[in-house]
PDB file of N, CA and C in Angstrom:
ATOM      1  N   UNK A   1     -24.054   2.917  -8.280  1.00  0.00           N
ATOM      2  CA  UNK A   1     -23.561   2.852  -9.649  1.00  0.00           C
ATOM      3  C   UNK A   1     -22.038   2.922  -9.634  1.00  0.00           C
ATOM      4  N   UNK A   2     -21.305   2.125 -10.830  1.00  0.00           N
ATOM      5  CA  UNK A   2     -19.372   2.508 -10.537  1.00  0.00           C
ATOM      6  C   UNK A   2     -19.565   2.955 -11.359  1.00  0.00           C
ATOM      7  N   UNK A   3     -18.398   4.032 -11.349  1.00  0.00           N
ATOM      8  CA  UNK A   3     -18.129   4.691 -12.239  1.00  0.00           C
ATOM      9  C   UNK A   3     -16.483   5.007 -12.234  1.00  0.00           C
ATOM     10  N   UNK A   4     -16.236   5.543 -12.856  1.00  0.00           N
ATOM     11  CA  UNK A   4     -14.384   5.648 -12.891  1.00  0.00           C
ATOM     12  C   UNK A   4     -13.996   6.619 -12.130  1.00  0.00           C
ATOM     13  N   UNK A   5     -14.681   7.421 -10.698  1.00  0.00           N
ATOM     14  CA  UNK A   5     -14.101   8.145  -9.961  1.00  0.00           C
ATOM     15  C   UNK A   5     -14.265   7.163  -9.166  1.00  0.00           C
ATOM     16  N   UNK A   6     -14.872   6.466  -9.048  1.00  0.00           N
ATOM     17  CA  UNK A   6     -15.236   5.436  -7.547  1.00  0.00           C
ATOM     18  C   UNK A   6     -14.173   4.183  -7.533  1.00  0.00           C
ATOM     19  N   UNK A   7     -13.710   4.070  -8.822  1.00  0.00           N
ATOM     20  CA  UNK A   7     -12.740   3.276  -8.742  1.00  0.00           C
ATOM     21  C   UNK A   7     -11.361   3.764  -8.509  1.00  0.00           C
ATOM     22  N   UNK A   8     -11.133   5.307  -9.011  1.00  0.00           N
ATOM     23  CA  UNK A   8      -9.603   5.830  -9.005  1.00  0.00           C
ATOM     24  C   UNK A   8     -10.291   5.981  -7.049  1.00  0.00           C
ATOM     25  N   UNK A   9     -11.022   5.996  -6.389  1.00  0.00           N
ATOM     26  CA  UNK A   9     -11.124   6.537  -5.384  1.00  0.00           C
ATOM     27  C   UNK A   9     -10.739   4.815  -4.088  1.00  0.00           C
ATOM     28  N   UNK A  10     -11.533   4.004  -4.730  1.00  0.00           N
ATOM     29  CA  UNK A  10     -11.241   2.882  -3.932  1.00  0.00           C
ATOM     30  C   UNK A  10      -9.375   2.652  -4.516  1.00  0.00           C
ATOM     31  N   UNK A  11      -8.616   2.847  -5.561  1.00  0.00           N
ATOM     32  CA  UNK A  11      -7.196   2.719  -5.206  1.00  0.00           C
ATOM     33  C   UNK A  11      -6.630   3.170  -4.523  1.00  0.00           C
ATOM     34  N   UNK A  12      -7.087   4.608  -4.264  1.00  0.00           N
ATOM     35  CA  UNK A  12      -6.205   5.741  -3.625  1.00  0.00           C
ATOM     36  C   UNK A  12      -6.725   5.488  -1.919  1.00  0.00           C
ATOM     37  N   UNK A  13      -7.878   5.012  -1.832  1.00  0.00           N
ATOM     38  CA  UNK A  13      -8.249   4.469  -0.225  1.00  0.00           C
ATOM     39  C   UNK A  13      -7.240   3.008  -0.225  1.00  0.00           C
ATOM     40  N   UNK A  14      -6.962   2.151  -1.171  1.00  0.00           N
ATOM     41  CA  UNK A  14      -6.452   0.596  -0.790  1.00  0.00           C
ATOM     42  C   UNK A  14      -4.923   1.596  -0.777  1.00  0.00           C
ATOM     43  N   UNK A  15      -4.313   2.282  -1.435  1.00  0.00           N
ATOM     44  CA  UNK A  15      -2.658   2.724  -1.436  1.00  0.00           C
ATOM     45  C   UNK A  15      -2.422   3.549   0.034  1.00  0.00           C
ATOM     46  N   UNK A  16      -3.514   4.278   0.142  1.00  0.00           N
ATOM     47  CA  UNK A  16      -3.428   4.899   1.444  1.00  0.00           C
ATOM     48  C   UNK A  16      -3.539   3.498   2.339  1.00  0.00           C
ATOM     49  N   UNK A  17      -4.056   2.668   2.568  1.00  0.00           N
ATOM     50  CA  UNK A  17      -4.077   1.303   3.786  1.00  0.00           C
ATOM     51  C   UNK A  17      -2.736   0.761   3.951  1.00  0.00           C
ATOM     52  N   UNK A  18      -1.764   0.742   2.343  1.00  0.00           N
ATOM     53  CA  UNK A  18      -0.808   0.017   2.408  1.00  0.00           C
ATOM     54  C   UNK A  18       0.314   0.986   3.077  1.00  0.00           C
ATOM     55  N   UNK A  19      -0.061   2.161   2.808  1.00  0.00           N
ATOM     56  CA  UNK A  19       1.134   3.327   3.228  1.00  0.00           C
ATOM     57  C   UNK A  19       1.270   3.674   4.918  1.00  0.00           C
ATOM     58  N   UNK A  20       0.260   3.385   5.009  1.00  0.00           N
ATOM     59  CA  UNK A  20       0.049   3.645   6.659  1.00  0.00           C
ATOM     60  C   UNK A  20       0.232   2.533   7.816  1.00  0.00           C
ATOM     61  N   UNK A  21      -0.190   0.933   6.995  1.00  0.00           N
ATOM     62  CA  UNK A  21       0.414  -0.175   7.513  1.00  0.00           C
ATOM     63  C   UNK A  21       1.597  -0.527   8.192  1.00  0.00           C
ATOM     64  N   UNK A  22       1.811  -0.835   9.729  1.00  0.00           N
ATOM     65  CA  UNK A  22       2.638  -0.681  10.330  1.00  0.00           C
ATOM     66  C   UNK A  22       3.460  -2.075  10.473  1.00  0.00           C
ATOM     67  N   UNK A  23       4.633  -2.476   9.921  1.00  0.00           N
ATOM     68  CA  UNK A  23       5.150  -3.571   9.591  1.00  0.00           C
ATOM     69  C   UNK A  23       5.039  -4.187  10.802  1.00  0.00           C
ATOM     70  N   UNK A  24       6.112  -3.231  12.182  1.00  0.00           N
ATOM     71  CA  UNK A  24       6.026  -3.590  13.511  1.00  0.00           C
ATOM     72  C   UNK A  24       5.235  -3.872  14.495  1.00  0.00           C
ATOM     73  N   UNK A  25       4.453  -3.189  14.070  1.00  0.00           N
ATOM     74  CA  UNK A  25       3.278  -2.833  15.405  1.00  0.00           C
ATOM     75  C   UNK A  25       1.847  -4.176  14.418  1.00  0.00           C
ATOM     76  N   UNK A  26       1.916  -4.214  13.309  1.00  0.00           N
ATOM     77  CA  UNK A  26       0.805  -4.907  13.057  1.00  0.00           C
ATOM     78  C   UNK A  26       1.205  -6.309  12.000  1.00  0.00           C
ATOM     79  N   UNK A  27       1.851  -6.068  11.431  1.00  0.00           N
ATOM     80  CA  UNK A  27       2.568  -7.210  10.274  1.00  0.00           C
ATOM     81  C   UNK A  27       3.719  -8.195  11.475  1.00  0.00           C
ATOM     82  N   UNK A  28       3.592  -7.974  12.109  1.00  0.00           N
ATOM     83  CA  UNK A  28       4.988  -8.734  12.676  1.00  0.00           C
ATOM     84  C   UNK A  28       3.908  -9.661  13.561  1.00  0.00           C
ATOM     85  N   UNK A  29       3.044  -9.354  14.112  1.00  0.00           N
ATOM     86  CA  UNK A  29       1.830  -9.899  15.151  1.00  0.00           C
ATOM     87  C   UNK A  29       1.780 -11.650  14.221  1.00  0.00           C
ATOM     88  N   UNK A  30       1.574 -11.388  12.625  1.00  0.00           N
ATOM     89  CA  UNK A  30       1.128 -12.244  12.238  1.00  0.00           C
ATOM     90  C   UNK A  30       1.955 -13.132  11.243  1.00  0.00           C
ATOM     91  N   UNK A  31       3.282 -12.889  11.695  1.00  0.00           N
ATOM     92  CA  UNK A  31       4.428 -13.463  10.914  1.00  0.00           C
ATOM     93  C   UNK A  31       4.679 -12.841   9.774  1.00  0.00           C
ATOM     94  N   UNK A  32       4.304 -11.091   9.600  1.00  0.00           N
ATOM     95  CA  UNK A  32       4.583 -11.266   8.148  1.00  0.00           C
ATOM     96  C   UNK A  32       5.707  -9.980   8.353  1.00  0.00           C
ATOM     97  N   UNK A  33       6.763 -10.002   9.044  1.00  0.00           N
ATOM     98  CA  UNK A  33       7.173  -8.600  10.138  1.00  0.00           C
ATOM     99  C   UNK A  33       8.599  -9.228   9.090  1.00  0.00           C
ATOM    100  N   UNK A  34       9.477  -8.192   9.152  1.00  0.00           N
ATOM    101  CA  UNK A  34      11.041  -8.435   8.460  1.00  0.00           C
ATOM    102  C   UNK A  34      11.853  -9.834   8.609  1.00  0.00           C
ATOM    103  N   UNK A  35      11.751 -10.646   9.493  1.00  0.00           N
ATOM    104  CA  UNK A  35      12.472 -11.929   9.664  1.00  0.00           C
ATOM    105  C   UNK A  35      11.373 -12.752   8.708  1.00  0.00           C
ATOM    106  N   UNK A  36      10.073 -12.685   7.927  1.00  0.00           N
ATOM    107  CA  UNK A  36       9.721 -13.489   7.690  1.00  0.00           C
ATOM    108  C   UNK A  36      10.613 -13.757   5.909  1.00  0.00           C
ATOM    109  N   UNK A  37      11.372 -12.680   5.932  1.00  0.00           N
ATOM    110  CA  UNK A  37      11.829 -12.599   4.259  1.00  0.00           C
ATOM    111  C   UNK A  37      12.957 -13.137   4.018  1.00  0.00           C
ATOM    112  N   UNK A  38      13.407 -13.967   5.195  1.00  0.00           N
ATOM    113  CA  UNK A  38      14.414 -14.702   4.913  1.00  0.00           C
ATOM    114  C   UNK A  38      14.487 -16.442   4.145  1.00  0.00           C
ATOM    115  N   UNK A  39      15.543 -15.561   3.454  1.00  0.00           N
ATOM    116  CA  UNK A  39      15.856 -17.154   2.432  1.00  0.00           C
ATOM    117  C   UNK A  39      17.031 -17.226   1.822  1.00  0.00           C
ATOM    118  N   UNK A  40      17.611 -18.178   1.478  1.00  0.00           N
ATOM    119  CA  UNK A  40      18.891 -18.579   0.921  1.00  0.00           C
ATOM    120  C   UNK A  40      18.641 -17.930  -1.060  1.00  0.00           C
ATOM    121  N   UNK A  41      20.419 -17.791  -0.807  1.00  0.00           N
ATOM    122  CA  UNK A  41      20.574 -17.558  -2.473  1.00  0.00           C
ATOM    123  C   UNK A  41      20.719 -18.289  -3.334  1.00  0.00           C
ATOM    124  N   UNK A  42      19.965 -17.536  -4.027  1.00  0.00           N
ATOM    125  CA  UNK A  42      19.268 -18.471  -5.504  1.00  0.00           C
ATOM    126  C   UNK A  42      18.042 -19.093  -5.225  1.00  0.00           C
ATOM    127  N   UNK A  43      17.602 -19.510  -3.982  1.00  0.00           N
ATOM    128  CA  UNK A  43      16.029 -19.683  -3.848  1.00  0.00           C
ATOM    129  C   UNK A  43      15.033 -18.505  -4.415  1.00  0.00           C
ATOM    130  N   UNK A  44      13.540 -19.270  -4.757  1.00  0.00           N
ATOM    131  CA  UNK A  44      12.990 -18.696  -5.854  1.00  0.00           C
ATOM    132  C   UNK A  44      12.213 -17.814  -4.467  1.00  0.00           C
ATOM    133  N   UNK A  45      11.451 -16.546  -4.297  1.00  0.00           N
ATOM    134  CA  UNK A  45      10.864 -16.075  -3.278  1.00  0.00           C
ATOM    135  C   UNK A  45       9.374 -16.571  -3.251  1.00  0.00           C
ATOM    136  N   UNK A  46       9.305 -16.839  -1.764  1.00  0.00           N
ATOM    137  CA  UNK A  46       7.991 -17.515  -1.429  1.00  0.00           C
ATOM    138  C   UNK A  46       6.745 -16.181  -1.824  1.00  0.00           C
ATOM    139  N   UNK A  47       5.553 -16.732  -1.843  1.00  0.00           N
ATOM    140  CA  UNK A  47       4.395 -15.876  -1.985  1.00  0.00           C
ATOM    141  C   UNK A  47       4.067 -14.973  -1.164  1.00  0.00           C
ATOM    142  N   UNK A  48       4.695 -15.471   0.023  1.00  0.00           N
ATOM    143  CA  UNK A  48       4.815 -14.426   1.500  1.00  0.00           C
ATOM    144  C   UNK A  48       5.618 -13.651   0.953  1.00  0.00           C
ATOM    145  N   UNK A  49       7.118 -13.885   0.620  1.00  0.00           N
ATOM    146  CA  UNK A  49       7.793 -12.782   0.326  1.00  0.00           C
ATOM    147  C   UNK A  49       7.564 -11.622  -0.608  1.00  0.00           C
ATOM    148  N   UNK A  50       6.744 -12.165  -1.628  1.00  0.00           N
ATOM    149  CA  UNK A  50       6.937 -11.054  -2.884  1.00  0.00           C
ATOM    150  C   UNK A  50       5.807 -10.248  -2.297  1.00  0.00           C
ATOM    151  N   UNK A  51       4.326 -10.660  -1.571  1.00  0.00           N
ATOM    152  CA  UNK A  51       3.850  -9.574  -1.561  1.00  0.00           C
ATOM    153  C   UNK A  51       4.185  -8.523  -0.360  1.00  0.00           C
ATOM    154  N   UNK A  52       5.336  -8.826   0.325  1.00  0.00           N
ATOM    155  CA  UNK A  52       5.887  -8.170   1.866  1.00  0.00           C
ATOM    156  C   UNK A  52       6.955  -6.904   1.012  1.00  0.00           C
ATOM    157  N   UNK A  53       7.840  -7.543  -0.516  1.00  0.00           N
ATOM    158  CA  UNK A  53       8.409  -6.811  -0.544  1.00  0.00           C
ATOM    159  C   UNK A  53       7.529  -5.791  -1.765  1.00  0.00           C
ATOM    160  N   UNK A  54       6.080  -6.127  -2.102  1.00  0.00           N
ATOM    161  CA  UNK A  54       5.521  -5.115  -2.954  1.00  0.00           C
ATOM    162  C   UNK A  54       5.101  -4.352  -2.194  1.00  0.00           C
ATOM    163  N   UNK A  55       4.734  -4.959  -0.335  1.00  0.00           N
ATOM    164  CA  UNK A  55       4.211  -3.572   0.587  1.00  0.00           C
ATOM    165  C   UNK A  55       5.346  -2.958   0.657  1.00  0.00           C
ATOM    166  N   UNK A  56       6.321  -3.073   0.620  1.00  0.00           N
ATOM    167  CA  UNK A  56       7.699  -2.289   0.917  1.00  0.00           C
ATOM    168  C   UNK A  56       7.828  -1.498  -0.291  1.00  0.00           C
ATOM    169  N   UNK A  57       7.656  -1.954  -1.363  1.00  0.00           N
ATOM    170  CA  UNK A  57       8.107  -1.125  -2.405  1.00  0.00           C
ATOM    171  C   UNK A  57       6.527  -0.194  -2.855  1.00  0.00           C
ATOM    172  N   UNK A  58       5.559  -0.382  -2.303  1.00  0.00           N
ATOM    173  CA  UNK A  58       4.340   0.860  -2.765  1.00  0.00           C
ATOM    174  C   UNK A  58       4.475   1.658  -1.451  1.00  0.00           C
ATOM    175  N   UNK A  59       4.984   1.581  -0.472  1.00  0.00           N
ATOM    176  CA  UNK A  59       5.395   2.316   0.504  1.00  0.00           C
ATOM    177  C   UNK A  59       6.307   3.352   0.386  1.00  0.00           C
ATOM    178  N   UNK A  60       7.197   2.948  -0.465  1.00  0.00           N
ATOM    179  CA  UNK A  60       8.585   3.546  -0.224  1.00  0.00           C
ATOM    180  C   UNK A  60       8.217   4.331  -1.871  1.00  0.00           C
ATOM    181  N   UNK A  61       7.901   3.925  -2.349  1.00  0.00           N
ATOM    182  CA  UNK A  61       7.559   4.885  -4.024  1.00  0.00           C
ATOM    183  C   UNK A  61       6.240   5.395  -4.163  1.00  0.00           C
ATOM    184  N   UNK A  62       5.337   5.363  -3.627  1.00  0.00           N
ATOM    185  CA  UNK A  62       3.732   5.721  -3.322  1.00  0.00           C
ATOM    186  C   UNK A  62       3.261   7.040  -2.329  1.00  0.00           C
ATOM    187  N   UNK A  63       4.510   7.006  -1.614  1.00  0.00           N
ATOM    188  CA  UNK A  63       4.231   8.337  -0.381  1.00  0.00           C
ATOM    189  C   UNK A  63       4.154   9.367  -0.769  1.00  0.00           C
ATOM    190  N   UNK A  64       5.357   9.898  -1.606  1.00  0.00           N
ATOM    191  CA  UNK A  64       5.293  11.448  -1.430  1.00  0.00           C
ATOM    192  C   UNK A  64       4.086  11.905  -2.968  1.00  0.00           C
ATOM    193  N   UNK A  65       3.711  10.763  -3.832  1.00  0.00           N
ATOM    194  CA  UNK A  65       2.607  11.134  -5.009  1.00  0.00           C
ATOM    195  C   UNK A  65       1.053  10.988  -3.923  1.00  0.00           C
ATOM    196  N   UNK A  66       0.941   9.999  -3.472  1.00  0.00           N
ATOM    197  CA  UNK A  66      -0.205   9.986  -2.328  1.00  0.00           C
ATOM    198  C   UNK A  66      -0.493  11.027  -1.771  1.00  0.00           C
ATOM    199  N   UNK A  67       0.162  11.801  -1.397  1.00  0.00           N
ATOM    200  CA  UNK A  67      -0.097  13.135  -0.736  1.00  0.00           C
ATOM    201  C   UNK A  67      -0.727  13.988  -1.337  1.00  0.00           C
ATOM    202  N   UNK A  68      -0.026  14.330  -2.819  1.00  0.00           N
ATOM    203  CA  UNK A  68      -0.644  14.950  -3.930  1.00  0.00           C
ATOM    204  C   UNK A  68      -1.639  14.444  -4.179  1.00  0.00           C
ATOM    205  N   UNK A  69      -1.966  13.571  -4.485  1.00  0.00           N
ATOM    206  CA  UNK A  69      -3.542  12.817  -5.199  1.00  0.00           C
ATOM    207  C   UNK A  69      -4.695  12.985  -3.591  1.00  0.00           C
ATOM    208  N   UNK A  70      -4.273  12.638  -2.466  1.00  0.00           N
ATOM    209  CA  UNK A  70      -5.145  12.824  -1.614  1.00  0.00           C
ATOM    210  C   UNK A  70      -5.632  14.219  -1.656  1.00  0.00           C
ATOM    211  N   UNK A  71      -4.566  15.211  -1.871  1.00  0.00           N
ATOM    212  CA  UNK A  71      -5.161  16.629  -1.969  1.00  0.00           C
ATOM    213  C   UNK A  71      -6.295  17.163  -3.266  1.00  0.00           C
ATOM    214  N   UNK A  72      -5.295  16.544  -4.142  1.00  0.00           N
ATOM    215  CA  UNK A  72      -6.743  16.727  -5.194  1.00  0.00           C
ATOM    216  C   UNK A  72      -8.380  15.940  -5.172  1.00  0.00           C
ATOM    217  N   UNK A  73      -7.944  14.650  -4.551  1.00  0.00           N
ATOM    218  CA  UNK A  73      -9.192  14.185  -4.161  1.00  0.00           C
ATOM    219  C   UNK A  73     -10.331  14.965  -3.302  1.00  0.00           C
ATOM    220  N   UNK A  74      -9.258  15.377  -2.067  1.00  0.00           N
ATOM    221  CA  UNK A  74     -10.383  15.859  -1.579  1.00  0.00           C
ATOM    222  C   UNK A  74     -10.496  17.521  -2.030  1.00  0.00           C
ATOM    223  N   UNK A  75     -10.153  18.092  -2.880  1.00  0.00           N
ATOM    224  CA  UNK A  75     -10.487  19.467  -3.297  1.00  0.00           C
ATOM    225  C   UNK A  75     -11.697  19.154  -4.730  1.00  0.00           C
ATOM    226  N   UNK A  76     -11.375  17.825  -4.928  1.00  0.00           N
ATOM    227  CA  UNK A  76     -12.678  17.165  -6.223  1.00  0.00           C
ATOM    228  C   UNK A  76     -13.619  17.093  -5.606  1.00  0.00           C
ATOM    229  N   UNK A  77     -13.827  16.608  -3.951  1.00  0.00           N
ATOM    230  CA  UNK A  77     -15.239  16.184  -3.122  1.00  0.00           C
ATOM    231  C   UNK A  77     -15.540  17.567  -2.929  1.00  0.00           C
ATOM    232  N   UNK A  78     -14.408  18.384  -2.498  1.00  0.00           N
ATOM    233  CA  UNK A  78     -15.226  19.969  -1.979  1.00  0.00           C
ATOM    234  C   UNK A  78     -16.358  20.482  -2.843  1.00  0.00           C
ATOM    235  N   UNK A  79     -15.257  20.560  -4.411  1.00  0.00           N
ATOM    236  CA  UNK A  79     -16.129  21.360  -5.168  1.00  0.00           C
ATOM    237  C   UNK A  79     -16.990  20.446  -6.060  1.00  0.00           C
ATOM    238  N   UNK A  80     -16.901  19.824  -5.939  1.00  0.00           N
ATOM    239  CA  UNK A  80     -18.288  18.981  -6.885  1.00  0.00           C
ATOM    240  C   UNK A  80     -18.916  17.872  -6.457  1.00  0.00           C
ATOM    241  N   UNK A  81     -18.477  17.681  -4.681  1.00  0.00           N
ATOM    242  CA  UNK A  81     -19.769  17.123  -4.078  1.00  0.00           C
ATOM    243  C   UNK A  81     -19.308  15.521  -4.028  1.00  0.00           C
TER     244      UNK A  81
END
């Protein structure tokens, strides 16, 4: 059955994937590593780019609230299962 913990729970599992994602060690393997964001000015950004710089930016603004929400998550599984 979904219900609206199973969904706040699958975000906070997809934000945790993006936070832990290793640009170097795993994004770069497949072209999507820091040289791929290059482009001239005033060019419009490719589809590669915008979602490389939304992993960059839920990374860099997502960490230190992630921590908090993982803790309450799992103190919600303790006590009510």
């Amino acid at each position: 059955m979904f219900t609206l913990w199973s969904l706040v729970e699958a975000t906070l599992l997809f934000l945790n994937a993006v936070c832990v994602l290793s640009e170097e060690r795993f994004l770069s393997k497949y072209g999507w590593g820091m040289s791929a964001q290059v482009q001239g000015f005033g060019e419009p950004a490719s589809t590669k780019a915008q979602i490389l710089l939304l992993v960059r930016s839920i990374r860099t603004v997502a960490k230190i609230p992630l921590i908090f929400f993982n803790i309450v998550a799992i103190m919600f599984k303790l006590l009510l299962g």
